[in-house]
N, C-alpha and C. Protein backbone atom coordinates (compact mmCIF):
# COMPACT_ATOMS: atom_id res chain seq x y z
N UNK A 1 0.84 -1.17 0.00
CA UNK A 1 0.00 0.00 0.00
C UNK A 1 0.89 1.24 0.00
N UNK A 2 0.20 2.14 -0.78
CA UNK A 2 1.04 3.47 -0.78
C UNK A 2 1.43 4.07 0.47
N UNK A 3 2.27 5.09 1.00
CA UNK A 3 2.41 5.83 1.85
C UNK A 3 1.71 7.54 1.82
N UNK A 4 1.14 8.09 2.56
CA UNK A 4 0.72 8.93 2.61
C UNK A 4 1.33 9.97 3.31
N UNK A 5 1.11 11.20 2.76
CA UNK A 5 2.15 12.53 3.40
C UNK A 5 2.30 12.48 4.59
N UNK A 6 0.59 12.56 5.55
CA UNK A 6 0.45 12.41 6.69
C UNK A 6 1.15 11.46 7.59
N UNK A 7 1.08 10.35 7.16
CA UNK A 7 1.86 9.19 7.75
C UNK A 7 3.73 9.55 7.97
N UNK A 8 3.87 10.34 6.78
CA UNK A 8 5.60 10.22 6.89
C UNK A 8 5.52 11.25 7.91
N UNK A 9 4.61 12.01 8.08
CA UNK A 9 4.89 13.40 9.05
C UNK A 9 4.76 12.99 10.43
N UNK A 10 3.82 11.95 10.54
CA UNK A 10 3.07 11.81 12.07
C UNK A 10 4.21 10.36 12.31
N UNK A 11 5.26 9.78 11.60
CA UNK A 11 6.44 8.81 12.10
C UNK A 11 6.79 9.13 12.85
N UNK A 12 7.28 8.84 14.02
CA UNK A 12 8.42 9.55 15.01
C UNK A 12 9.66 8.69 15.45
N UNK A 13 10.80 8.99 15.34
CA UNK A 13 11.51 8.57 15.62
C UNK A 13 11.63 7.09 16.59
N UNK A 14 12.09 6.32 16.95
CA UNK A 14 12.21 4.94 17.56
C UNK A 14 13.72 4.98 18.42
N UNK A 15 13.90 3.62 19.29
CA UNK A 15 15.05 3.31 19.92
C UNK A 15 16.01 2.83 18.37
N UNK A 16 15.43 2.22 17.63
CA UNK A 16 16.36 1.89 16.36
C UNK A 16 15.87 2.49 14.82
N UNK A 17 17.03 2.34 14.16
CA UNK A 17 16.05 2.72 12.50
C UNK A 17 14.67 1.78 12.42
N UNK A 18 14.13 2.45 11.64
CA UNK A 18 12.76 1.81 11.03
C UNK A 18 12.47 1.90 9.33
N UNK A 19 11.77 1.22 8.87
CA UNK A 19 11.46 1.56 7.35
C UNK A 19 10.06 1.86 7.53
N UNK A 20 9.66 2.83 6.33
CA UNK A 20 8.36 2.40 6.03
C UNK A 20 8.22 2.43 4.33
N UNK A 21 7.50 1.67 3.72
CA UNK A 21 7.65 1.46 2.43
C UNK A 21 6.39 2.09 1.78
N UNK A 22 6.82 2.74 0.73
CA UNK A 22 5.90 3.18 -0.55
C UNK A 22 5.70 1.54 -1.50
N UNK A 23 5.71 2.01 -2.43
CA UNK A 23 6.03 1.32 -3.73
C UNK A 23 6.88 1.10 -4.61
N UNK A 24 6.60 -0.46 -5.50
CA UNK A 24 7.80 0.01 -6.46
C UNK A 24 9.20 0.34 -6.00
N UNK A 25 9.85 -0.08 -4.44
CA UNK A 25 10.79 0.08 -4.09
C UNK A 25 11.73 1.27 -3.47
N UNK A 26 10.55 1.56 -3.54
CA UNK A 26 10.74 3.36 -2.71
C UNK A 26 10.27 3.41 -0.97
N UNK A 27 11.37 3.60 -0.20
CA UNK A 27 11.20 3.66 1.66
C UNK A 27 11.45 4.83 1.84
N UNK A 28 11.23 5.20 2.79
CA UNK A 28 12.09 6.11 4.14
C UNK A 28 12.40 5.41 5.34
N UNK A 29 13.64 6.10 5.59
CA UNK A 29 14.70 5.37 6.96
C UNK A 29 14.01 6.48 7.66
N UNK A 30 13.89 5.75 8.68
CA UNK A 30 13.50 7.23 10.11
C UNK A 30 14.48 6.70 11.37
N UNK A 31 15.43 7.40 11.30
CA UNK A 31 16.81 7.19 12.42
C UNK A 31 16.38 7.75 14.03
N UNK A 32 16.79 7.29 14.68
CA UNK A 32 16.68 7.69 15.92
C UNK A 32 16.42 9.06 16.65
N UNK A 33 17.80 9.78 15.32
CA UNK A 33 17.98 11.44 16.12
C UNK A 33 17.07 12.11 15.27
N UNK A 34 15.94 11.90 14.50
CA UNK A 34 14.88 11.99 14.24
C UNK A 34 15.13 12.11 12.76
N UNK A 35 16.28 11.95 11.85
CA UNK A 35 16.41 12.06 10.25
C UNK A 35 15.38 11.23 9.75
N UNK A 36 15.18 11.19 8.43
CA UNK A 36 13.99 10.99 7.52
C UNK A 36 14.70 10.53 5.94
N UNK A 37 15.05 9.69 5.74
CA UNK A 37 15.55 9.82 4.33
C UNK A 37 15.14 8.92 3.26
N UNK A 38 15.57 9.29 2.52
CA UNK A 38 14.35 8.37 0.86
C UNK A 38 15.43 7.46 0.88
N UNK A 39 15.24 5.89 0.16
CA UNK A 39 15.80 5.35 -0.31
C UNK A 39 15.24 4.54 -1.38
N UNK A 40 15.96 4.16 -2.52
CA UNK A 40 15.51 3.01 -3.55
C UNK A 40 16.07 2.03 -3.39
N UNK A 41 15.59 1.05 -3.21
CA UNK A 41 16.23 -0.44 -2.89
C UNK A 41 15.36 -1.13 -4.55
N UNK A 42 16.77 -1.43 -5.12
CA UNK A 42 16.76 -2.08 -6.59
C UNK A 42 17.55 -3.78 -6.26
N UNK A 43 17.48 -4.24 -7.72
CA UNK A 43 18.77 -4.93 -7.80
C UNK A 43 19.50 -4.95 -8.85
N UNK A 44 20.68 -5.20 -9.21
CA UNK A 44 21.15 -4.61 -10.31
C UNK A 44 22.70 -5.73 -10.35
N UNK A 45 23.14 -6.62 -11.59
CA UNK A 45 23.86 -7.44 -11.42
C UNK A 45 24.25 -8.24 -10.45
N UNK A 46 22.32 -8.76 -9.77
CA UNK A 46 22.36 -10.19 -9.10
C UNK A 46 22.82 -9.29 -7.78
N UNK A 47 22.90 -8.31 -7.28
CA UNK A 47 23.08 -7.90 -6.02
C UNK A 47 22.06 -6.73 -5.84
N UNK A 48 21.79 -6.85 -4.39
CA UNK A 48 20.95 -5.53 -4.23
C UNK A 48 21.32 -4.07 -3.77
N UNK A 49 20.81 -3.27 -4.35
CA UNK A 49 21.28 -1.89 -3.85
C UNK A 49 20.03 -0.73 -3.47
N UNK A 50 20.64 0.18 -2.95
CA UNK A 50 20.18 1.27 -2.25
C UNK A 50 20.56 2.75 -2.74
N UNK A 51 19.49 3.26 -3.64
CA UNK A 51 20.05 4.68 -4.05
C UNK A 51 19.39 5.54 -2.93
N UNK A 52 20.04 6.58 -2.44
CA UNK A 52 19.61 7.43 -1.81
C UNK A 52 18.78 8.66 -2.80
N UNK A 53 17.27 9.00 -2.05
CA UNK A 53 16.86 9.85 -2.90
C UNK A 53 16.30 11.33 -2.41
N UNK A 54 17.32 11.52 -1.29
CA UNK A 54 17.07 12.96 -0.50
C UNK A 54 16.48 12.76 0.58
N UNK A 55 16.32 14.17 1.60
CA UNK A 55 16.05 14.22 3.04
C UNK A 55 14.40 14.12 2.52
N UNK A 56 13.66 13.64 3.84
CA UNK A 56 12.23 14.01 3.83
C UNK A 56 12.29 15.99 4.26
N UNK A 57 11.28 16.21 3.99
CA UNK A 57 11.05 17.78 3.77
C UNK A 57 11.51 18.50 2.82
N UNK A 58 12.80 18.60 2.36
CA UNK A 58 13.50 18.85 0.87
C UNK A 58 12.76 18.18 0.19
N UNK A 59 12.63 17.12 0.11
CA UNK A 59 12.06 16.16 -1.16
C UNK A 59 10.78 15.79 -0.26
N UNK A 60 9.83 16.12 -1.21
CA UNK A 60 8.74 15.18 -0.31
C UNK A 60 8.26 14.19 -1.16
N UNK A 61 6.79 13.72 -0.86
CA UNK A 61 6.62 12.59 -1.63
C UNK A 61 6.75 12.39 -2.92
N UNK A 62 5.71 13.27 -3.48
CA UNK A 62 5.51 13.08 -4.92
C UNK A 62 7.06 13.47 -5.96
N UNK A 63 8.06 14.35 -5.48
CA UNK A 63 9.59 14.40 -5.70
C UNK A 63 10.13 13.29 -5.66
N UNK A 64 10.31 12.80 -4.69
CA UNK A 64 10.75 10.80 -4.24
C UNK A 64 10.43 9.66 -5.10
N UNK A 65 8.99 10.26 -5.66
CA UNK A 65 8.68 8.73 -6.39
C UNK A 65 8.43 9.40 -7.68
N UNK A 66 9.09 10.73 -8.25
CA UNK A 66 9.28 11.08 -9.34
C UNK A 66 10.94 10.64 -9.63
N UNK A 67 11.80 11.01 -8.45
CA UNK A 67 13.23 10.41 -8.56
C UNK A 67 13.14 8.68 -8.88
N UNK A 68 12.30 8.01 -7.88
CA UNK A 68 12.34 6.85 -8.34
C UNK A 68 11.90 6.06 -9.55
N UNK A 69 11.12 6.56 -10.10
CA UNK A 69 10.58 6.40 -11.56
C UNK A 69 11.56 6.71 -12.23
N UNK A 70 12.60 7.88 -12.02
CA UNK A 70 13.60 7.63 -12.94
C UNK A 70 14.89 6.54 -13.06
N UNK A 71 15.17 6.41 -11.69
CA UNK A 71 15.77 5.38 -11.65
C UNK A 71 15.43 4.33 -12.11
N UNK A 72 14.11 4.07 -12.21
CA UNK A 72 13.49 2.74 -12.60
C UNK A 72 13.77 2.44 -14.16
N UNK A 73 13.80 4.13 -14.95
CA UNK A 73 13.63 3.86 -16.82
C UNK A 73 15.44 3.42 -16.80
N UNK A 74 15.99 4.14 -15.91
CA UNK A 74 17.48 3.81 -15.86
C UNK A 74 17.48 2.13 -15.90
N UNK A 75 17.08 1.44 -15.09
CA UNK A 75 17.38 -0.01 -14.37
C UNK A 75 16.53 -0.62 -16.04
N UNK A 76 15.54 0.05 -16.27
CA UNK A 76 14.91 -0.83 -17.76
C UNK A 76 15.75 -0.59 -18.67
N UNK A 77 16.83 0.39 -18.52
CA UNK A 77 17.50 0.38 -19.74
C UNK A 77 18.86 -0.10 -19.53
N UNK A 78 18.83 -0.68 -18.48
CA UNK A 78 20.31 -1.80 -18.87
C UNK A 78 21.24 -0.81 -18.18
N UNK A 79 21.15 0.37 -17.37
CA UNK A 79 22.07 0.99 -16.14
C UNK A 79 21.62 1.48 -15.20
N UNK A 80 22.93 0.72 -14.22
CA UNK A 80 23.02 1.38 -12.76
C UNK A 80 22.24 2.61 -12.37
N UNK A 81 21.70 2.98 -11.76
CA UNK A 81 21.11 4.54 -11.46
C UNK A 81 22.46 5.22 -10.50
N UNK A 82 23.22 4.06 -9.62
CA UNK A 82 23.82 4.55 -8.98
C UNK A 82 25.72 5.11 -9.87
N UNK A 83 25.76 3.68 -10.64
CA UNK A 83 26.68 4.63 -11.33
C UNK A 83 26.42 5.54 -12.10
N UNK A 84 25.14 5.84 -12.85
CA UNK A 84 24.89 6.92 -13.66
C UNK A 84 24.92 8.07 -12.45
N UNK A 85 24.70 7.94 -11.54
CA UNK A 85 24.38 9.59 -10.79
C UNK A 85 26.41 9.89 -10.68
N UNK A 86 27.13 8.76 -10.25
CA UNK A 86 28.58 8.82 -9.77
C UNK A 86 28.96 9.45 -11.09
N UNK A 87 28.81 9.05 -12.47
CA UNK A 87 29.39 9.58 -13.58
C UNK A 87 28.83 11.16 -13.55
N UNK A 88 27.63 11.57 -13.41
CA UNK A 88 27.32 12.87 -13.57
C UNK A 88 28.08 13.76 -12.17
N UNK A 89 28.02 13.21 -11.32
CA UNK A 89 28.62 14.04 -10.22
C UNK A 89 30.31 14.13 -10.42
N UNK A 90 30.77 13.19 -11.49
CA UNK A 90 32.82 13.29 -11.78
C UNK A 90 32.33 14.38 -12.66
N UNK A 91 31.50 14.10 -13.65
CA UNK A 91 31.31 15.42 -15.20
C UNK A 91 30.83 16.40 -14.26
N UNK A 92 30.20 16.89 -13.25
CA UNK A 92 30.00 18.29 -12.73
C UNK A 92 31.40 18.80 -12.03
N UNK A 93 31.75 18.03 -11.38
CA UNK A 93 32.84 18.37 -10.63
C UNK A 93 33.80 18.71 -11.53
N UNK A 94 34.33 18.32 -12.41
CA UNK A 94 35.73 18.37 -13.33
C UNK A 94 35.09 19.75 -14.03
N UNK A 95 33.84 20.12 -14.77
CA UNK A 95 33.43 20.78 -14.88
C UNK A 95 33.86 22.12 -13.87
N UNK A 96 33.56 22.37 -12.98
CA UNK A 96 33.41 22.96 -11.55
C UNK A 96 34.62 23.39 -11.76
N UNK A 97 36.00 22.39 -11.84
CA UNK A 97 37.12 22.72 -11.62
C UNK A 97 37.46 23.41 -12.79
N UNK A 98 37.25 23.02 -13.87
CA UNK A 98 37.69 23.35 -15.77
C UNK A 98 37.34 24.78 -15.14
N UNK A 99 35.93 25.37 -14.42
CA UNK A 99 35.79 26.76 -14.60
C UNK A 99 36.90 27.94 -13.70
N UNK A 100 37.57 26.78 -12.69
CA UNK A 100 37.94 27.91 -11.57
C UNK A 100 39.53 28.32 -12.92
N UNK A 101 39.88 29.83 -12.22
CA UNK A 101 41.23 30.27 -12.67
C UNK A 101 41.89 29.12 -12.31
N UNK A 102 43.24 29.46 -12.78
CA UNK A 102 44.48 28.59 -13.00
C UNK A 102 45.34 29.42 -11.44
N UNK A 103 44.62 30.05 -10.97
CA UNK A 103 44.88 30.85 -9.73
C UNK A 103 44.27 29.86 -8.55
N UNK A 104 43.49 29.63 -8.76
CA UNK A 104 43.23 28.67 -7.12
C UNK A 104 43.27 27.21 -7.58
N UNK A 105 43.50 26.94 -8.66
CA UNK A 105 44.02 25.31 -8.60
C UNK A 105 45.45 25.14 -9.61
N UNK A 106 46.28 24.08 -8.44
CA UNK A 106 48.05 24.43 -9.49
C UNK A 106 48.00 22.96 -9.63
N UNK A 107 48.11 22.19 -10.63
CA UNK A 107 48.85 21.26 -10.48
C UNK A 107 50.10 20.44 -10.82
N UNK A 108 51.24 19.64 -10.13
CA UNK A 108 52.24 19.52 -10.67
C UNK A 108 53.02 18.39 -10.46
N UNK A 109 53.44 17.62 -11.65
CA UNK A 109 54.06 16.58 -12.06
C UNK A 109 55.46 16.36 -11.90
N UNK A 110 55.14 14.92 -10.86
CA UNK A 110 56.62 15.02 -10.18
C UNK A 110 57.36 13.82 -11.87
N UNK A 111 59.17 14.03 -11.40
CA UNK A 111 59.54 13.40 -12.46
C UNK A 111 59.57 11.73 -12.91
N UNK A 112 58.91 11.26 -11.60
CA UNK A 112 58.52 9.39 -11.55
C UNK A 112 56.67 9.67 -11.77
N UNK A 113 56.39 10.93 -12.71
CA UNK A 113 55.29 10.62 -12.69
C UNK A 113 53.93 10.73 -11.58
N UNK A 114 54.27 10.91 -10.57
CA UNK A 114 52.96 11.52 -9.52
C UNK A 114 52.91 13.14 -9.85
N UNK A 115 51.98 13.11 -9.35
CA UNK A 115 50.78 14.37 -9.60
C UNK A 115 50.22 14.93 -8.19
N UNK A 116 50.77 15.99 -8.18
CA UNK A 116 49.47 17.21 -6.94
C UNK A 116 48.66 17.84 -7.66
N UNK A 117 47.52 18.07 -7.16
CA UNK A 117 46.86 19.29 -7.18
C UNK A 117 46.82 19.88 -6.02
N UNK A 118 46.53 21.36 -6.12
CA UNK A 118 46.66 22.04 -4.72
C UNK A 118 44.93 22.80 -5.25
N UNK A 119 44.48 22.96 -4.19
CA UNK A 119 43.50 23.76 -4.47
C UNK A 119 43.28 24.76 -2.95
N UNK A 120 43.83 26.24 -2.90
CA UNK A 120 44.21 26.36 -1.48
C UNK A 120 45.22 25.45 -0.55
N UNK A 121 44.40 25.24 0.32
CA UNK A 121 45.59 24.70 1.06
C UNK A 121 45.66 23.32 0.95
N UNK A 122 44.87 22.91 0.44
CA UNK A 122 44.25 21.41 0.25
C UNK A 122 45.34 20.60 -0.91
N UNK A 123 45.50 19.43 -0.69
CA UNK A 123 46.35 18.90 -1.76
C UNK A 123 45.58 17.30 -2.18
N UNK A 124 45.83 16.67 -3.24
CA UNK A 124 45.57 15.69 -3.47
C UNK A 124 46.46 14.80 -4.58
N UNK A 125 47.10 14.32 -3.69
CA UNK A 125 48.26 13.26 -4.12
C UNK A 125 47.72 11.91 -4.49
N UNK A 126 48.60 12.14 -6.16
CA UNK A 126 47.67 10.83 -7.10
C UNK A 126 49.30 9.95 -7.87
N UNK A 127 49.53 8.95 -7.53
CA UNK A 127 50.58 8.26 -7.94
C UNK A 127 50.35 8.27 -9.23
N UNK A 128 51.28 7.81 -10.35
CA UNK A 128 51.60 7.84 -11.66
C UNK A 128 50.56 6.96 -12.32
N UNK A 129 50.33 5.72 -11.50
CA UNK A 129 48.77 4.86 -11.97
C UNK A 129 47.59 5.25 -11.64
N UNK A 130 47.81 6.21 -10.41
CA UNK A 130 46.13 6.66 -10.57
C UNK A 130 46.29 8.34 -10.95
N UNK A 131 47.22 8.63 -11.74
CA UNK A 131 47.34 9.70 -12.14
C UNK A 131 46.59 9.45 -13.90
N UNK A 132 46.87 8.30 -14.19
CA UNK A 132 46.66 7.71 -15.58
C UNK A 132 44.98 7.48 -15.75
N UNK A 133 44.88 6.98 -14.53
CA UNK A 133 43.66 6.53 -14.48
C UNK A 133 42.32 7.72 -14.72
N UNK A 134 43.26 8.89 -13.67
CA UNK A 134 41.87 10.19 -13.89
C UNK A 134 41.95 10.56 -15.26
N UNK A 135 43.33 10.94 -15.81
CA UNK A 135 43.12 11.38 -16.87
C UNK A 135 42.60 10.38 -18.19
N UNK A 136 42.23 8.87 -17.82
CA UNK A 136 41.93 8.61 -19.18
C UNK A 136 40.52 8.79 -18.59
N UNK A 137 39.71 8.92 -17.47
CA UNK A 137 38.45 9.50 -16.80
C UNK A 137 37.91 10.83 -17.46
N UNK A 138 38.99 11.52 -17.49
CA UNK A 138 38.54 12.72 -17.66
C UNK A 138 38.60 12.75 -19.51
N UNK A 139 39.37 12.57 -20.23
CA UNK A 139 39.40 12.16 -21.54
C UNK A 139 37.95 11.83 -21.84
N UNK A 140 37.74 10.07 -21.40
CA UNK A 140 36.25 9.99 -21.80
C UNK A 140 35.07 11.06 -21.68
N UNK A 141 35.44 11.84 -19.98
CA UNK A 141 34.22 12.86 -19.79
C UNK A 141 34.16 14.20 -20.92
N UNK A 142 35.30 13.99 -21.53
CA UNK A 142 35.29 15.67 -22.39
C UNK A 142 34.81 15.14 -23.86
N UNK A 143 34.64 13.60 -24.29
CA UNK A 143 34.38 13.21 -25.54
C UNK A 143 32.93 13.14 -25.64
């Protein structure tokens, strides 16, 4: 049976998590310290998984099981929902970065091949194989 607005509102928190289920594979977790969150429980190459599909109140119902319907044309068409969201979140991010100046991100190639980036004070140290690895990542993302 469906879930109703009222119902997700009038849940209250418990001594442990709880589910309560929509349809079609769509819950909310209701955690102890009183969080609320969507989940899709699929399966996808013989294992099962769990896409997260936002806080309750940000997303409310009819948002939730509009996210999950999409995941669903995803899963009919032969992909992951969860790696499709991971690929769009590397293409925003690299994006993100492509826009900042050449002023707040340096990066530089040691002579065995490792790689920094600095972004502020922040650094991220990538050995010569997983230096290879982003960039044939990022290659595919710009084609």
């Amino acid at each position: 049976m469906a879930l109703a607005d009222a119902a997700i509102r009038e849940a209250a928190p418990a001594d442990r998590p709880f589910k309560l289920f929509d349809e079609l594979g769509l819950l909310i977790l209701i955690v102890p310290a009183g969080g609320k969150w969507w989940r899709f429980g699929y399966r996808f190459g013989g294992r099962q998984k769990s896409l997260s599909m936002g806080v309750y109140s940000e997303v409310d119902l009819d948002e939730a099981r509009a996210r999950r319907d999409e995941a669903r044309q995803l899963l009919a068409q032969g992909s992951d929902p969860a790696e499709v969201r991971r690929e769009e979140n590397a293409r925003r991010s690299a994006e993100r970065l492509a826009e900042k100046s050449s002023a707040t991100v340096r990066v530089s190639v040691a002579l065995d091949g490792d790689v920094e980036i600095w972004k502020g004070r922040a650094v991220l140290r990538l050995a010569s194989d997983e230096a290879t690895a982003v960039k044939d990542i990022l290659t595919r993302l710009a084609a």
